[in-house]
Protein backbone atom coordinates (compact mmCIF):
# COMPACT_ATOMS: atom_id res chain seq x y z
CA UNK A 1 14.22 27.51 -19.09
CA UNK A 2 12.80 28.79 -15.35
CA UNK A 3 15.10 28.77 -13.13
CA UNK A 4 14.75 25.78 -10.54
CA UNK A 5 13.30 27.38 -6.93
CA UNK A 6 14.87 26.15 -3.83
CA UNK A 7 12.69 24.63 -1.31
CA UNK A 8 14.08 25.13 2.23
CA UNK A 9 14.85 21.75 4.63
CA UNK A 10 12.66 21.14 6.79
CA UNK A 11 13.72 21.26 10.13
CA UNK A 12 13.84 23.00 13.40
CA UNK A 13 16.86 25.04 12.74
CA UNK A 14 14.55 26.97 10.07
CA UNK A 15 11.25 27.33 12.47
CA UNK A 16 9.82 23.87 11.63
CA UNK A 17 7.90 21.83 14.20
CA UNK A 18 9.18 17.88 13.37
CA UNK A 19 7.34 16.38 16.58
CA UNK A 20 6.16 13.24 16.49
CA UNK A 21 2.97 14.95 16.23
CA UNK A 22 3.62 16.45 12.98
CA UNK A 23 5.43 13.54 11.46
CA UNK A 24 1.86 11.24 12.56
CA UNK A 25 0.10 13.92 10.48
CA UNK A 26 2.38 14.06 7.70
CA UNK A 27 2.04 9.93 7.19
CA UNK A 28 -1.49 9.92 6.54
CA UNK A 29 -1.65 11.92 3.69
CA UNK A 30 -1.42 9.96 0.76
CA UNK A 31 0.47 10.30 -2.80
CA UNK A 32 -0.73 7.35 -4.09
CA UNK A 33 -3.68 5.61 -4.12
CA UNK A 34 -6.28 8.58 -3.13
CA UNK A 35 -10.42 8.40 -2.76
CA UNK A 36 -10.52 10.52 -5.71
CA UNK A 37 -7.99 8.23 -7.71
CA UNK A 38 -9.52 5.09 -6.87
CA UNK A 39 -13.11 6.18 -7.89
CA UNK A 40 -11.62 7.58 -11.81
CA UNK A 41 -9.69 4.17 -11.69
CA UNK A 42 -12.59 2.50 -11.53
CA UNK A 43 -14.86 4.70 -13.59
CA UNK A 44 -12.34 4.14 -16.58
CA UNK A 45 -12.05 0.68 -16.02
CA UNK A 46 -15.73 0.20 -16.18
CA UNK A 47 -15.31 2.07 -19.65
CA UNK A 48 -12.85 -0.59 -20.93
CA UNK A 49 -9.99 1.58 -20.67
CA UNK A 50 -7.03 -0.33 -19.72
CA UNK A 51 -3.95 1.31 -18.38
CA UNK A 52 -0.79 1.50 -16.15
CA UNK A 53 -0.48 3.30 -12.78
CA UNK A 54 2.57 5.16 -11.51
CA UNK A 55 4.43 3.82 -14.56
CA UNK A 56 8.11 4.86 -14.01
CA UNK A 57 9.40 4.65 -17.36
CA UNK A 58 6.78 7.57 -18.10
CA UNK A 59 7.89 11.26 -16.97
CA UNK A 60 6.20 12.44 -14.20
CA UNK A 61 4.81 9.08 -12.72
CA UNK A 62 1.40 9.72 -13.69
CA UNK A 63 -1.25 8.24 -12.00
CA UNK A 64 -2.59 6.43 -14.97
CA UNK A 65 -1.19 6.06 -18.30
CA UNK A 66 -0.83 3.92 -21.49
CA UNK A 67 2.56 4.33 -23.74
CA UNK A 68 0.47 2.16 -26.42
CA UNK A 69 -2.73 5.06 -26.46
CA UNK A 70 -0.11 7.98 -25.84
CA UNK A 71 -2.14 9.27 -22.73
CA UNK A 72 -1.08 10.28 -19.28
CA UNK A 73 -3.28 11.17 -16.19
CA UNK A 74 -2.90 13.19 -13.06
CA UNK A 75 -5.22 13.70 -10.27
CA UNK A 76 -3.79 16.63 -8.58
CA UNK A 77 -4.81 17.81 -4.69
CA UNK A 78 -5.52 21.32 -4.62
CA UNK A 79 -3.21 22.06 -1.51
CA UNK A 80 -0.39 20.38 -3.19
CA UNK A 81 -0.29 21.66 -6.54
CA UNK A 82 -1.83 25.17 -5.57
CA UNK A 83 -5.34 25.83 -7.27
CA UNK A 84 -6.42 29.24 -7.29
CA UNK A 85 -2.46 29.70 -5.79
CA UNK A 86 -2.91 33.63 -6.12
CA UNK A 87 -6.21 34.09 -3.63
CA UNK A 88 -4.68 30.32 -1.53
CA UNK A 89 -1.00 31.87 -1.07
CA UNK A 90 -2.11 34.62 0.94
CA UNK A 91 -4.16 32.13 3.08
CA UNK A 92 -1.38 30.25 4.69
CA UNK A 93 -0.30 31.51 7.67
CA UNK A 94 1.98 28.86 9.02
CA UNK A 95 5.63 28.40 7.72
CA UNK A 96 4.69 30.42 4.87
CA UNK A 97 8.51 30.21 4.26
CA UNK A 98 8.63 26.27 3.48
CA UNK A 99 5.16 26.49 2.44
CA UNK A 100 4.70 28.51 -0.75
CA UNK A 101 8.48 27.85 -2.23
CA UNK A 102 7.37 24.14 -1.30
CA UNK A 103 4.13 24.05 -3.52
CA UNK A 104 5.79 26.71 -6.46
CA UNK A 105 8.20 24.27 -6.80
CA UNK A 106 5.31 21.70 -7.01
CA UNK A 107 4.08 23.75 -10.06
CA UNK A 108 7.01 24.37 -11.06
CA UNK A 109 7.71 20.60 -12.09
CA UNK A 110 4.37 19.94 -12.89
CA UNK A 111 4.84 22.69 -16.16
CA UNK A 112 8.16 20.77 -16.82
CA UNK A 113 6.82 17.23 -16.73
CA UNK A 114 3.89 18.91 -19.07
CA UNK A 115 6.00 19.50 -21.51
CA UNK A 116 8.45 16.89 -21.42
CA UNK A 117 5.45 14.67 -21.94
CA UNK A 118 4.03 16.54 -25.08
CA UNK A 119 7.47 16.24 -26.65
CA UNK A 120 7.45 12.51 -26.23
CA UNK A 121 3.46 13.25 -28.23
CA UNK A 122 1.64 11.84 -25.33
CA UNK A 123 -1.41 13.61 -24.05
CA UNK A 124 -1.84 14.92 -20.65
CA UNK A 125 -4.82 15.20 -18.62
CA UNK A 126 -4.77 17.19 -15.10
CA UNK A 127 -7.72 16.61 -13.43
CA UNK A 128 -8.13 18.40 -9.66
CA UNK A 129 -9.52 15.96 -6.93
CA UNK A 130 -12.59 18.14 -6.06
CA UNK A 131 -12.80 18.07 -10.34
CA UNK A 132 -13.21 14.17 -9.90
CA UNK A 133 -15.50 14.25 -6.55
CA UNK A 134 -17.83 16.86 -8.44
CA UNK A 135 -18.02 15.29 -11.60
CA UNK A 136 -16.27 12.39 -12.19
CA UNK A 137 -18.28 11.28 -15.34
CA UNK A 138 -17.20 14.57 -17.05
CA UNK A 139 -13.83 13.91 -16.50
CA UNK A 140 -13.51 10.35 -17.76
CA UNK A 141 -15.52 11.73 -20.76
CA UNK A 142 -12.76 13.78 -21.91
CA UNK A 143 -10.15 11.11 -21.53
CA UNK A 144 -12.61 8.82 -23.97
CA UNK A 145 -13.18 11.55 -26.27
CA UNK A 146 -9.12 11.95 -26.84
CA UNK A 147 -9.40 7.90 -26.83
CA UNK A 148 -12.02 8.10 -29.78
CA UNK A 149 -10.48 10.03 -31.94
């Protein structure tokens, strides 16, 4: 089992700006409910596919899911869950020290919900938001293939 990293808080003691500024920023970026979310919502739905979102009972919280068709879906951004983390890593410059522990951690539990979810025989999907703005048919084709099966 990996050993859990620590994120450090996130205040001005430890170099971090927390002006009203920042925390103005910080609100409108969005966990739930995204542009690319909405439009593979609504592409499955068009499909027939019914399902839950956020369902709490499931690990994880995945954005979509059905306990009855054993399937659970995350649209991941690419800042927070670090794609292409070995060439992006070097590319933040600011609070690197929050930063990378921050989105390693991110990873981190993203591997652990992963498996805690194919123990329980449900199938996870990890799509990357630029995935679903570049091709968002291709992506809810793979969830119907599983579906067909």
């Amino acid at each position: 089992m990996e050993i859990k990293i620590e994120v450090p808080a996130f205040s001005e003691e430890n170099g971090f700006s927390t002006t009203e500024q920042r925390s103005k920023h910080m609100s409108k970026i969005r966990g739930k409910d995204t542009k690319p979310e909405l439009a593979f919502r609504k592409a499955l739905h068009a499909k027939g596919v019914r399902y839950r979102t956020y369902a709490k009972n499931i690990p994880g919280k995945p954005d979509l899911s059905s306990a009855k068709r054993k399937f659970a879906i995350f649209i991941d951004g690419e800042f927070w869950h670090g794609y292409d983390w070995e060439v992006q890593r070097e590319k933040i410059k600011s609070n690197r020290d929050y930063w990378v522990p921050k989105i390693e951690r991110n990873m981190q539990r993203d591997r652990i919900v992963n498996a805690q979810l194919s123990e329980l025989g449900i199938r996870v999907f990890r799509f990357w938001s630029k995935e679903i703005k570049k091709d968002l048919d291709g992506c809810v084709q793979q969830v119907l293939d599983y579906l067909s099966q």
